[in-house]
PDB file of N, CA and C in Angstrom:
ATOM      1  N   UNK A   1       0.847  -1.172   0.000  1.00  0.00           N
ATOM      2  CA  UNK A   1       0.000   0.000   0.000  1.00  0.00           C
ATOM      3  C   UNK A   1       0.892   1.235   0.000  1.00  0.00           C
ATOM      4  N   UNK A   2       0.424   2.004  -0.653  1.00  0.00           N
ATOM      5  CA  UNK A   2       1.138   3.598  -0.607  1.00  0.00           C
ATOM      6  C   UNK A   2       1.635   3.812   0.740  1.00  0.00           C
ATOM      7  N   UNK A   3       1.519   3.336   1.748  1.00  0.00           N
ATOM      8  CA  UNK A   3       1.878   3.987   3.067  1.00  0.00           C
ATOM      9  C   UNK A   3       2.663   3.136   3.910  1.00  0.00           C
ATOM     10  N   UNK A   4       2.886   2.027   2.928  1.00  0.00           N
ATOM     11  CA  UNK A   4       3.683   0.790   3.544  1.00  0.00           C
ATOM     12  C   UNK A   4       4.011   0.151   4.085  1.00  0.00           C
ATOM     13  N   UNK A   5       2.270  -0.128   4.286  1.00  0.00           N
ATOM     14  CA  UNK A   5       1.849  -1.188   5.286  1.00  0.00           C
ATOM     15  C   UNK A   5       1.533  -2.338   4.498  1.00  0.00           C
ATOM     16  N   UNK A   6       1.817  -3.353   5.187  1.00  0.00           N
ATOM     17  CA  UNK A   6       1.015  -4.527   4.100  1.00  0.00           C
ATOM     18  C   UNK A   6      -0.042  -4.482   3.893  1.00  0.00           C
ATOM     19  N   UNK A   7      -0.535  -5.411   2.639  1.00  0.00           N
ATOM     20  CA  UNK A   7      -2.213  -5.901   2.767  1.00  0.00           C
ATOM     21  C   UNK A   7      -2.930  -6.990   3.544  1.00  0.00           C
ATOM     22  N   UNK A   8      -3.926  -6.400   3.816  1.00  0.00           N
ATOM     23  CA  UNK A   8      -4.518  -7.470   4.542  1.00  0.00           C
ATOM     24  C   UNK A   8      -4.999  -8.669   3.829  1.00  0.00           C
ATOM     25  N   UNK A   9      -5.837  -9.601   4.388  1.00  0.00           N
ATOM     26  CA  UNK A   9      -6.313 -10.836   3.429  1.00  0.00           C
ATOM     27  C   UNK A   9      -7.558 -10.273   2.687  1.00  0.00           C
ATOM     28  N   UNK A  10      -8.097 -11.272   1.982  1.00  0.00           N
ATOM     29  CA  UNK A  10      -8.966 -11.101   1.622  1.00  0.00           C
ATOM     30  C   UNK A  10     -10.400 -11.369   2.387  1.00  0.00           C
ATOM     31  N   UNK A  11     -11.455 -10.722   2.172  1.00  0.00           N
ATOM     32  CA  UNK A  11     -12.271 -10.842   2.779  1.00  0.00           C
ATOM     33  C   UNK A  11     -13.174 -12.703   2.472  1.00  0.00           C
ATOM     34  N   UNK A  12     -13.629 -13.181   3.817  1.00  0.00           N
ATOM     35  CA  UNK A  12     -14.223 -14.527   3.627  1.00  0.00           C
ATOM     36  C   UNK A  12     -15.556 -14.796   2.858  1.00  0.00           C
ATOM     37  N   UNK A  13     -16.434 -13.699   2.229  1.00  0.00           N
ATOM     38  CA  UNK A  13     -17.836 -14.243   1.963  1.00  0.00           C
ATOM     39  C   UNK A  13     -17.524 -14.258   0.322  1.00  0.00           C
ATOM     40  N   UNK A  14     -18.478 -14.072  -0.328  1.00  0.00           N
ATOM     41  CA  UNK A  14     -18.629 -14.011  -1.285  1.00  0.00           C
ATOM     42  C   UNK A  14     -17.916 -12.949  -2.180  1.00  0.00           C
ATOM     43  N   UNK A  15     -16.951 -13.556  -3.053  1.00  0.00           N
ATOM     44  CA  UNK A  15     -16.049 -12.123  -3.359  1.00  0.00           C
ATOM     45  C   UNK A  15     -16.698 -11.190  -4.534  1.00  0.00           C
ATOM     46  N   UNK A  16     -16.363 -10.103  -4.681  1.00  0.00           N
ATOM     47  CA  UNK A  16     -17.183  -9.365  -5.662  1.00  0.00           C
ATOM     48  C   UNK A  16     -16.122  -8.245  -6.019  1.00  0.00           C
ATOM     49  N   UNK A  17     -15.857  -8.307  -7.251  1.00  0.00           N
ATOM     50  CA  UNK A  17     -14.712  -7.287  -7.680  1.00  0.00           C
ATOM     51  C   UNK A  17     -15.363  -6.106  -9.347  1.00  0.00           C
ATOM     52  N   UNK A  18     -15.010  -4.637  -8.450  1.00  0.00           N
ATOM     53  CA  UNK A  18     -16.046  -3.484  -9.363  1.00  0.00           C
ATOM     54  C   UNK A  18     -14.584  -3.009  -9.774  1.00  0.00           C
ATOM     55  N   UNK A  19     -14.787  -2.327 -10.636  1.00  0.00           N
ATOM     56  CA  UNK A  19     -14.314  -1.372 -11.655  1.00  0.00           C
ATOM     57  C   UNK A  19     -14.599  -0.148 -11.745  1.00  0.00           C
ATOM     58  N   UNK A  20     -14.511   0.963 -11.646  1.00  0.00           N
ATOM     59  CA  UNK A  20     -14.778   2.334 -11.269  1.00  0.00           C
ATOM     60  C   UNK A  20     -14.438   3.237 -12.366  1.00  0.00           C
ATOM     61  N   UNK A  21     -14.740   4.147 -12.482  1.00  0.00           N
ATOM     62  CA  UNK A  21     -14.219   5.202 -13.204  1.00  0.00           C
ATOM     63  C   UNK A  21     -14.366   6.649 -12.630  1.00  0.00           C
ATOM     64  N   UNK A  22     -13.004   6.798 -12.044  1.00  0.00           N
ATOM     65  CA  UNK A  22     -13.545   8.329 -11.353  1.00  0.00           C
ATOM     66  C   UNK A  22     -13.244   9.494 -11.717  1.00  0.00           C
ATOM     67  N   UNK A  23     -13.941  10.665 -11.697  1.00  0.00           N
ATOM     68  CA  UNK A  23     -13.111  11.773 -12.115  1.00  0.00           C
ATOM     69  C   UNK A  23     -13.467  13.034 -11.183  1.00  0.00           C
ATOM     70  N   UNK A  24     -12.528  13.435 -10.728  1.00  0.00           N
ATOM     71  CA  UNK A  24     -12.282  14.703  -9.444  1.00  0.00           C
ATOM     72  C   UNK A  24     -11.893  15.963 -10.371  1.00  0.00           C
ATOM     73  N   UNK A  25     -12.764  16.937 -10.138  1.00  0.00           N
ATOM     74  CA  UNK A  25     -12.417  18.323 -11.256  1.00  0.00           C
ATOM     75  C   UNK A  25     -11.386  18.579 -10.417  1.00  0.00           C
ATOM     76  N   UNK A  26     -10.735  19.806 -11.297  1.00  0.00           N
ATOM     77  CA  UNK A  26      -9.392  20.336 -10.513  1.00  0.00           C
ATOM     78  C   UNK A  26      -9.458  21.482  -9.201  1.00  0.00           C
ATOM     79  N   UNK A  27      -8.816  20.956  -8.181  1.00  0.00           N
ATOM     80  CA  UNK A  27      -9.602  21.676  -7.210  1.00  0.00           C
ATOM     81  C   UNK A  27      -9.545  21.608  -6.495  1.00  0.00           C
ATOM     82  N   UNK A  28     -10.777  20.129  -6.413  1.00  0.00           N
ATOM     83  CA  UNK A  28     -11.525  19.355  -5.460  1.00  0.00           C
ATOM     84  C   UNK A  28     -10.871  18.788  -4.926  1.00  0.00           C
ATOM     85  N   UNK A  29     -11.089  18.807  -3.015  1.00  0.00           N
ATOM     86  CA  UNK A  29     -10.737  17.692  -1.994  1.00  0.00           C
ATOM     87  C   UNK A  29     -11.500  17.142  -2.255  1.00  0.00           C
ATOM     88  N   UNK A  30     -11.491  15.451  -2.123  1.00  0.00           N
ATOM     89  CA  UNK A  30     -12.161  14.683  -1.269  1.00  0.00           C
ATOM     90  C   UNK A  30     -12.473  14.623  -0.113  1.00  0.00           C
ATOM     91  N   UNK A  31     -13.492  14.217   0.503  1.00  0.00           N
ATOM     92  CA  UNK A  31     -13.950  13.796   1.908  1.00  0.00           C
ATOM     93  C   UNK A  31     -13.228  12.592   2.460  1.00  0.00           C
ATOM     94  N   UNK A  32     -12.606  13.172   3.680  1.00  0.00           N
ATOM     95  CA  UNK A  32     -12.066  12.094   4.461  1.00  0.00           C
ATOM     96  C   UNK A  32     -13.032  10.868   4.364  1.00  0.00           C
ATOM     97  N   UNK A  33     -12.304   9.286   4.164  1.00  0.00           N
ATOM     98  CA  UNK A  33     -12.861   7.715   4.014  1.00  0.00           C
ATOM     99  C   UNK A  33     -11.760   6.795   3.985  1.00  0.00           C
ATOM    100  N   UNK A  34     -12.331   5.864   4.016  1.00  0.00           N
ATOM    101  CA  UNK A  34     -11.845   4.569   3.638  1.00  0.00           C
ATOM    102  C   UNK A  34     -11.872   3.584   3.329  1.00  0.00           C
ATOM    103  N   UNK A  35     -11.557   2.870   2.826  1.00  0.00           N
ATOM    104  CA  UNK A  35     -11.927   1.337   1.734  1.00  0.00           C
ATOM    105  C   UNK A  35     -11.813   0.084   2.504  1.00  0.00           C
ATOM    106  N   UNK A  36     -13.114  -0.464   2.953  1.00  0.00           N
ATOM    107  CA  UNK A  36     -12.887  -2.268   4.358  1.00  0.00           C
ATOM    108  C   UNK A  36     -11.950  -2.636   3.372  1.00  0.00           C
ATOM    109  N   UNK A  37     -11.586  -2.453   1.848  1.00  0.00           N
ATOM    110  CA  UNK A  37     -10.874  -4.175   1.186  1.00  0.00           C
ATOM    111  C   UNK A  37      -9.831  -3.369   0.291  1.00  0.00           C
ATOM    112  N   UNK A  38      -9.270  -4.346  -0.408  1.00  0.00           N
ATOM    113  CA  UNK A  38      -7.853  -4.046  -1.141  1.00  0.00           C
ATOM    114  C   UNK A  38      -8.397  -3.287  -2.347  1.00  0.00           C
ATOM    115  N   UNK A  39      -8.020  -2.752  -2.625  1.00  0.00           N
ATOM    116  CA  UNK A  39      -7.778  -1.974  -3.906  1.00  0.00           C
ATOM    117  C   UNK A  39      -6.897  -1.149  -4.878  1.00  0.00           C
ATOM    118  N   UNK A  40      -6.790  -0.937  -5.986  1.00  0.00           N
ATOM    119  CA  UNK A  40      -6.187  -0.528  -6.944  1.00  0.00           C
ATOM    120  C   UNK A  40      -5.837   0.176  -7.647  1.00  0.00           C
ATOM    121  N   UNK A  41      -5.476   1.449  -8.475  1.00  0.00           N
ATOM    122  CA  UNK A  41      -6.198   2.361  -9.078  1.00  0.00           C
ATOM    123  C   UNK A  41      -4.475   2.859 -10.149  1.00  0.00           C
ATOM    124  N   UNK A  42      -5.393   3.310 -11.185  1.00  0.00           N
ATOM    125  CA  UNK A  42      -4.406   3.622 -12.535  1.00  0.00           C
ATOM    126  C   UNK A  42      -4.741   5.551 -12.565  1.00  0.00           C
ATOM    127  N   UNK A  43      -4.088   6.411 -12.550  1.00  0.00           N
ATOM    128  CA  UNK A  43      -4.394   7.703 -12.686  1.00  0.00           C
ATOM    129  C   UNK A  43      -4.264   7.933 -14.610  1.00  0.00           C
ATOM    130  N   UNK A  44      -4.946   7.988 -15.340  1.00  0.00           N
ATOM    131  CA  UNK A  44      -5.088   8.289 -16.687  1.00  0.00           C
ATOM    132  C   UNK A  44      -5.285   9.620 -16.774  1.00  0.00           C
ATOM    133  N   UNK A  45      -5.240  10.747 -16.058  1.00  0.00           N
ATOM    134  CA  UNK A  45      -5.109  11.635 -16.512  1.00  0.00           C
ATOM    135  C   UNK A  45      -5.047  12.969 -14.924  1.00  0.00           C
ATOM    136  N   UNK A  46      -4.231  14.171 -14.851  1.00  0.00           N
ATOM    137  CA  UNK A  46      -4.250  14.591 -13.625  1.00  0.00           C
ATOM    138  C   UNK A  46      -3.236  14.368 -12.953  1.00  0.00           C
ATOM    139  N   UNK A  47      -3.257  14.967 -11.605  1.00  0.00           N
ATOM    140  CA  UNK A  47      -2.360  14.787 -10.468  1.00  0.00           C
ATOM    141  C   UNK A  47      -3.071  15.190  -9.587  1.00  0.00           C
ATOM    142  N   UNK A  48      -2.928  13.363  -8.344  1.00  0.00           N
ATOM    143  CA  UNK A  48      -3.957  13.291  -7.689  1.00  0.00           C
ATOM    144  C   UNK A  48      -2.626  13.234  -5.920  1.00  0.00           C
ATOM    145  N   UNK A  49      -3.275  14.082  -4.999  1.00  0.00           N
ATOM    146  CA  UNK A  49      -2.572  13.989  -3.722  1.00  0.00           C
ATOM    147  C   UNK A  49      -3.299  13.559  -2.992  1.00  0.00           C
ATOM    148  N   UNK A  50      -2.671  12.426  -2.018  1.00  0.00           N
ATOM    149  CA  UNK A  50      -3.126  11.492  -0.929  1.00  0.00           C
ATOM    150  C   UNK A  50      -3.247  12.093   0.043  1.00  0.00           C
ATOM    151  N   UNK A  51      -3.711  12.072   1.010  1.00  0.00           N
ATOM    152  CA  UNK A  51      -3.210  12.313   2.532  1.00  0.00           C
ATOM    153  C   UNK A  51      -3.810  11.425   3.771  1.00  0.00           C
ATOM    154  N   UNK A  52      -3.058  11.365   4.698  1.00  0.00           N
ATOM    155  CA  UNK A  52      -3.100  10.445   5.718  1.00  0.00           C
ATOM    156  C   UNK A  52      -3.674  11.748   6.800  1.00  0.00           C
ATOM    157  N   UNK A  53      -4.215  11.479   8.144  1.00  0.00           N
ATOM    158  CA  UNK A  53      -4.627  12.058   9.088  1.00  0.00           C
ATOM    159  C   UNK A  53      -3.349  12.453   9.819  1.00  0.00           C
ATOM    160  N   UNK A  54      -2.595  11.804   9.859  1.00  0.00           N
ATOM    161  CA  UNK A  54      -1.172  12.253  10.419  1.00  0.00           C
ATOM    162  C   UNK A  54      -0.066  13.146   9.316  1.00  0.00           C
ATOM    163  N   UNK A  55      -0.736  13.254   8.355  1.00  0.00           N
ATOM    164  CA  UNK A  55      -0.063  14.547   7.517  1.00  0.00           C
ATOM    165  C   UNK A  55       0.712  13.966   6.380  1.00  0.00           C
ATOM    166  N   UNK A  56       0.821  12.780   6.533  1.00  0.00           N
ATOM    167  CA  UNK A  56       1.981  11.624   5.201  1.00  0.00           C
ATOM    168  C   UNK A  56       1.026  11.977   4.192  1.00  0.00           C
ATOM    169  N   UNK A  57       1.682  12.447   3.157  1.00  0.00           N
ATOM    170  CA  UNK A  57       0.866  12.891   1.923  1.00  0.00           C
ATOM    171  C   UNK A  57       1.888  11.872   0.723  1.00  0.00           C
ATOM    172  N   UNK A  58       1.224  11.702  -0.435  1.00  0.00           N
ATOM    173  CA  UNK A  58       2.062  11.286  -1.714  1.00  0.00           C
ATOM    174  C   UNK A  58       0.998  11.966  -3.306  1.00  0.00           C
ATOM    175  N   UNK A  59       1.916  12.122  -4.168  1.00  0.00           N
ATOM    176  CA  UNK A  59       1.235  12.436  -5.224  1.00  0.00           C
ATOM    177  C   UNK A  59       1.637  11.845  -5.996  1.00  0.00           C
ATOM    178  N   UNK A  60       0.533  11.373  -7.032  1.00  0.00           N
ATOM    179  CA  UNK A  60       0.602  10.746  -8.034  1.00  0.00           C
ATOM    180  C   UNK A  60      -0.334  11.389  -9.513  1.00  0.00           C
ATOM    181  N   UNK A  61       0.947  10.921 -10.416  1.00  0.00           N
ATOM    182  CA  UNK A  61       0.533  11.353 -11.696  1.00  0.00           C
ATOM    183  C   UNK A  61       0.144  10.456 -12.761  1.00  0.00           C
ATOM    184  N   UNK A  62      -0.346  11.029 -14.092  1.00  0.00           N
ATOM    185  CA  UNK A  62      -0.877  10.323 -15.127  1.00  0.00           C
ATOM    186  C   UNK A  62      -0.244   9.397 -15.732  1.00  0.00           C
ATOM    187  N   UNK A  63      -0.642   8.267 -15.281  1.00  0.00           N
ATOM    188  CA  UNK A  63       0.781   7.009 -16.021  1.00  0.00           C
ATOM    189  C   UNK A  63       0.722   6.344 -14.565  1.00  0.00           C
ATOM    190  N   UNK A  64       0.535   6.873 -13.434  1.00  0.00           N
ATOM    191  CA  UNK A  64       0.908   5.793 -12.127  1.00  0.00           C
ATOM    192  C   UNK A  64       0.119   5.083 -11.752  1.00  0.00           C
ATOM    193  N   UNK A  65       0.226   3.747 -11.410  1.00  0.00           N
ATOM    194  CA  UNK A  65      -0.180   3.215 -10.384  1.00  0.00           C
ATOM    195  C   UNK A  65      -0.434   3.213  -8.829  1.00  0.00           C
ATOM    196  N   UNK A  66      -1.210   2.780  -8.366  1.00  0.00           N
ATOM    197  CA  UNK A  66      -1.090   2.956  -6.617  1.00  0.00           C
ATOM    198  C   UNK A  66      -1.927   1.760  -6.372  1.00  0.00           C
ATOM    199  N   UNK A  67      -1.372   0.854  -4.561  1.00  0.00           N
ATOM    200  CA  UNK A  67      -2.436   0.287  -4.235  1.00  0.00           C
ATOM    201  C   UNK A  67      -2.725   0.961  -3.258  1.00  0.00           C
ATOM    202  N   UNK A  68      -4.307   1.192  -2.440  1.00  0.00           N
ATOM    203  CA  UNK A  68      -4.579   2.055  -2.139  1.00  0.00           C
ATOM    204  C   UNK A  68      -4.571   1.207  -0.731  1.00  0.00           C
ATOM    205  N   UNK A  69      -4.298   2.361   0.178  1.00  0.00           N
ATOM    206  CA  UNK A  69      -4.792   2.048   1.761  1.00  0.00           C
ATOM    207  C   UNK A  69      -6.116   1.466   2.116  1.00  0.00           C
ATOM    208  N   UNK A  70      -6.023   0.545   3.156  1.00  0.00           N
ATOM    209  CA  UNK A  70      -7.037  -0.194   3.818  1.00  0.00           C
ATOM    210  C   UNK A  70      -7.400  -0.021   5.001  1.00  0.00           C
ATOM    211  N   UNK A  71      -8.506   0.488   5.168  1.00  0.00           N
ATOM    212  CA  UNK A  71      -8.786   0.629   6.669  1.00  0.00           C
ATOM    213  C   UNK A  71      -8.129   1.843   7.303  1.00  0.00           C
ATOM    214  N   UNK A  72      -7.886   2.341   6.383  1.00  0.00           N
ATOM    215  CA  UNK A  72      -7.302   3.950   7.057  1.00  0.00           C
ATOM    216  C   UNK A  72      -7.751   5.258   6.560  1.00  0.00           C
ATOM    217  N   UNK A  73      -8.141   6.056   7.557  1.00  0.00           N
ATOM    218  CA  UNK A  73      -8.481   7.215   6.634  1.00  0.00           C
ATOM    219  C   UNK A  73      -7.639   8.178   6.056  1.00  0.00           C
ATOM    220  N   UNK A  74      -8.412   8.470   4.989  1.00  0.00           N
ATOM    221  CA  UNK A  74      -7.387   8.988   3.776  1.00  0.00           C
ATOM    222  C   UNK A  74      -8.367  10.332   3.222  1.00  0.00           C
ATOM    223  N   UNK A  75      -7.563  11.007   2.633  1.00  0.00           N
ATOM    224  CA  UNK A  75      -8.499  11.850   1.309  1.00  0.00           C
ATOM    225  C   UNK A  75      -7.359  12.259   0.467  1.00  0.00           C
ATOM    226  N   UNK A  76      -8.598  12.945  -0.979  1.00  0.00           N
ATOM    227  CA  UNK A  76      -7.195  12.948  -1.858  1.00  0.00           C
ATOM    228  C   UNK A  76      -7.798  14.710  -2.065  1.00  0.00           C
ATOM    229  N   UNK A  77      -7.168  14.759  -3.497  1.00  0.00           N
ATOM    230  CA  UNK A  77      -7.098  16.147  -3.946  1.00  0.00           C
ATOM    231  C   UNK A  77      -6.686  16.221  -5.217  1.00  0.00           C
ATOM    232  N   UNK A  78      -7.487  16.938  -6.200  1.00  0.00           N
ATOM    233  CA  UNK A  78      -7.001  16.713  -7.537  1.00  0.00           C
ATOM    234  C   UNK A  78      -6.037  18.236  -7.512  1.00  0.00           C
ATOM    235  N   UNK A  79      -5.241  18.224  -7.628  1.00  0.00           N
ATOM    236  CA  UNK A  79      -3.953  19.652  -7.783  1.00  0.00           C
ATOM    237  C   UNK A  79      -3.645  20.122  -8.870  1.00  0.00           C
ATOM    238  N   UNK A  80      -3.271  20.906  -9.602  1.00  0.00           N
ATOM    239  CA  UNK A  80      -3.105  21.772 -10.771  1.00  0.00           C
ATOM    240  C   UNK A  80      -4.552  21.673 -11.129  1.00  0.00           C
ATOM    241  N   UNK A  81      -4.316  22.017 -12.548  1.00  0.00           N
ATOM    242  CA  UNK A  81      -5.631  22.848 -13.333  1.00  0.00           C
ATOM    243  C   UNK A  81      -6.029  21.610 -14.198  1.00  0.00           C
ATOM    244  N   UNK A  82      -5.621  20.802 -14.106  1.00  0.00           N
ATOM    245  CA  UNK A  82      -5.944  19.648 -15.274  1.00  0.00           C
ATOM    246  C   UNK A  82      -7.225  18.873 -13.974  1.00  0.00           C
ATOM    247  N   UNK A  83      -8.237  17.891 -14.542  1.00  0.00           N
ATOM    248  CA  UNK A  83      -9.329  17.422 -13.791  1.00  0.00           C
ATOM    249  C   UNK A  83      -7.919  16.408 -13.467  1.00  0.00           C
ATOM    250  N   UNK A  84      -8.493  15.321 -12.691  1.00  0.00           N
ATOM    251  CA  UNK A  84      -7.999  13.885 -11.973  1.00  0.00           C
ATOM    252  C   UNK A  84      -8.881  12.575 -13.017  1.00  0.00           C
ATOM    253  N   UNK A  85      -8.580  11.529 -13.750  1.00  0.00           N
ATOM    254  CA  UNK A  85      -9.364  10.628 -14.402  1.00  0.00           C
ATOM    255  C   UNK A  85      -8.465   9.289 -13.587  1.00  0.00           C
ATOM    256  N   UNK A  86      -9.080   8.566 -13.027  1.00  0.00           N
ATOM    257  CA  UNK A  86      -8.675   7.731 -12.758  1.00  0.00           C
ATOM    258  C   UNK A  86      -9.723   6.313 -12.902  1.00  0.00           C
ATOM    259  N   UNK A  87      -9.010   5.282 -12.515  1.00  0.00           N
ATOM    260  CA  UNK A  87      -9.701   3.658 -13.044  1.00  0.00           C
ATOM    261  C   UNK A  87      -9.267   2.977 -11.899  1.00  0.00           C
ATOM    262  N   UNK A  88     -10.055   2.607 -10.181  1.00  0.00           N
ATOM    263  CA  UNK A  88      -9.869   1.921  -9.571  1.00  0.00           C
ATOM    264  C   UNK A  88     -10.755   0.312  -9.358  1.00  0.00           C
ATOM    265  N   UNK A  89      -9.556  -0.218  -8.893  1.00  0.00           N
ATOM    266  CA  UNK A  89      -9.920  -1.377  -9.053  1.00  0.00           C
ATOM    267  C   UNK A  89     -10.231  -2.349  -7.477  1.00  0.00           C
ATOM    268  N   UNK A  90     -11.621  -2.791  -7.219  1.00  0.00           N
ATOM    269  CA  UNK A  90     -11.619  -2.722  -6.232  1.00  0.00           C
ATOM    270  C   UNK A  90     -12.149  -4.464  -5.934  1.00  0.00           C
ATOM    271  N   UNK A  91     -11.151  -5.397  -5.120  1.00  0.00           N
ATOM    272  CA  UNK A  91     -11.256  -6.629  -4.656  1.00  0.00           C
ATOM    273  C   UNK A  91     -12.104  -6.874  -3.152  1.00  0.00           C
ATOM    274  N   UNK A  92     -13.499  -6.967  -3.468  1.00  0.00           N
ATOM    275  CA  UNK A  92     -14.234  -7.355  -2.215  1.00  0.00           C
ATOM    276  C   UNK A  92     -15.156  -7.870  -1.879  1.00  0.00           C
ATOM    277  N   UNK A  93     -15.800  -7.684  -1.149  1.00  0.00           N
ATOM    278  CA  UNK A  93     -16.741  -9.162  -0.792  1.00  0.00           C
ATOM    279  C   UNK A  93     -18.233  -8.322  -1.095  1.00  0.00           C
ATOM    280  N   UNK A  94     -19.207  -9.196  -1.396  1.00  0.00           N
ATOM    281  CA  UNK A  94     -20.328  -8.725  -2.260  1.00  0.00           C
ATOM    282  C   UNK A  94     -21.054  -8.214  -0.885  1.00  0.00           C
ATOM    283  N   UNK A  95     -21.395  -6.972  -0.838  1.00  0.00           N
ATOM    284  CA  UNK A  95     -22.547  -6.705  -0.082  1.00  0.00           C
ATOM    285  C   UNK A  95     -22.100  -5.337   0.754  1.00  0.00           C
ATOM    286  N   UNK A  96     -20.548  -5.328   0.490  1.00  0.00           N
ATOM    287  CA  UNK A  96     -19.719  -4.531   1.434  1.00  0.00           C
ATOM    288  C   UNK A  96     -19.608  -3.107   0.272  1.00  0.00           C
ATOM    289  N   UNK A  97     -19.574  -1.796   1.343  1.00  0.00           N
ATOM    290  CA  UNK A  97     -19.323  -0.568   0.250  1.00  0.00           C
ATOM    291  C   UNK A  97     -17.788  -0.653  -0.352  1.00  0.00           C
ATOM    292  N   UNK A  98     -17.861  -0.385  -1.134  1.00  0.00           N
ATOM    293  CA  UNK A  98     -16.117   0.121  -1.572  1.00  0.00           C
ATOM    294  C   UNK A  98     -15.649   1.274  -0.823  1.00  0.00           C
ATOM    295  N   UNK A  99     -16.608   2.300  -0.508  1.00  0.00           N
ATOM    296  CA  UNK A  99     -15.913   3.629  -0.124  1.00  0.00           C
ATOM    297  C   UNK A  99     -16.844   4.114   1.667  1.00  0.00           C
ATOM    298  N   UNK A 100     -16.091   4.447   2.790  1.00  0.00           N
ATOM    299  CA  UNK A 100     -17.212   4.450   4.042  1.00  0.00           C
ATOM    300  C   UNK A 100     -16.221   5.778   3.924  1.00  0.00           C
ATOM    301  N   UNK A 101     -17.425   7.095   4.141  1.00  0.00           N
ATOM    302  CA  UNK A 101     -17.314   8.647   4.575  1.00  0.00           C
ATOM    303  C   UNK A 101     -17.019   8.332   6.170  1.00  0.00           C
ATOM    304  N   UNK A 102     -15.692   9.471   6.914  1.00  0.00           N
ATOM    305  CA  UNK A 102     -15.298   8.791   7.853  1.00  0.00           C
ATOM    306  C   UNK A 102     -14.985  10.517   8.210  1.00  0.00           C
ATOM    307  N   UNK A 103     -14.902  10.495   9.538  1.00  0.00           N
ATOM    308  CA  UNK A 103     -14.451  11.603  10.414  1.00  0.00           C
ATOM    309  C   UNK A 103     -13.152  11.620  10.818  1.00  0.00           C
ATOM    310  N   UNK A 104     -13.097  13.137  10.191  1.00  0.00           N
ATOM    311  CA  UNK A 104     -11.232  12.945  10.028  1.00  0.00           C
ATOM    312  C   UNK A 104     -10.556  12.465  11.981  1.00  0.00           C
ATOM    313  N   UNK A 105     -11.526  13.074  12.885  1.00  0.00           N
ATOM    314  CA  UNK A 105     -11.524  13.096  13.902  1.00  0.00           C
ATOM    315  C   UNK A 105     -10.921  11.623  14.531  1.00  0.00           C
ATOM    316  N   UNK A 106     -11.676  10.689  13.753  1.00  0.00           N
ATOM    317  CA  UNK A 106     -11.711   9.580  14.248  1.00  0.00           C
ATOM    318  C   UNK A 106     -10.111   8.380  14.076  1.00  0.00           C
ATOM    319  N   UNK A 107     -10.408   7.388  14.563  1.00  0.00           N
ATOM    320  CA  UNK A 107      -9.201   6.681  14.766  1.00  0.00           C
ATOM    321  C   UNK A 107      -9.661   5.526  13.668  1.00  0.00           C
ATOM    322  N   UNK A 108      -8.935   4.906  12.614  1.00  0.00           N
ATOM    323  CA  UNK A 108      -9.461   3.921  11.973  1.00  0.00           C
ATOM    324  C   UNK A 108      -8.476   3.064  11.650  1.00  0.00           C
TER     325      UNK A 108
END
């Protein structure tokens, strides 16, 4: 994971794996969240900045890869003037959200 922690396992029920297509105008924070399961993501267009609650930030550009943090809260930020296009890829168990809105406040 970007923050270089390992991954966890996979989840036990029924697995269910989505495909996304996201796009963040230029600008825009995200809302502090986080993902219960593993996931993936290709940036196709943009420069997109991470951040951790403890201030560890990383940026990534058009052409990169990332696997994304689990169970931690995060938000991003699309930076310069170009939008953010990205393609995440998300490994999890059927029934579960991909994305839980989370209080930066909180401990996760």
């Amino acid at each position: 994971m970007w923050d270089g922690r390992t991954l966890p396992n996979y989840p036990d029920g029924q697995p269910n794996l989505k495909v996304l297509r996201i796009h963040v105008p230029s600008g825009v924070t995200l809302p502090w969240h986080y993902h219960p399961f593993i996931n993936a993501a290709f940036i196709l267009q943009g420069t997109l900045e991470l951040k951790l609650q403890d201030g560890t930030r990383k940026v990534y550009r058009q052409g990169d890869a990332l696997i994304e943090v689990v169970n931690t809260i995060h938000a991003g930020k699309a930076l310069g003037k170009t939008d953010v296009d990205l393609i995440v890829f998300y490994a999890g168990e059927k029934a579960m959200p991909t994305t839980v809105l989370a209080d930066p406040e909180s401990k996760q």
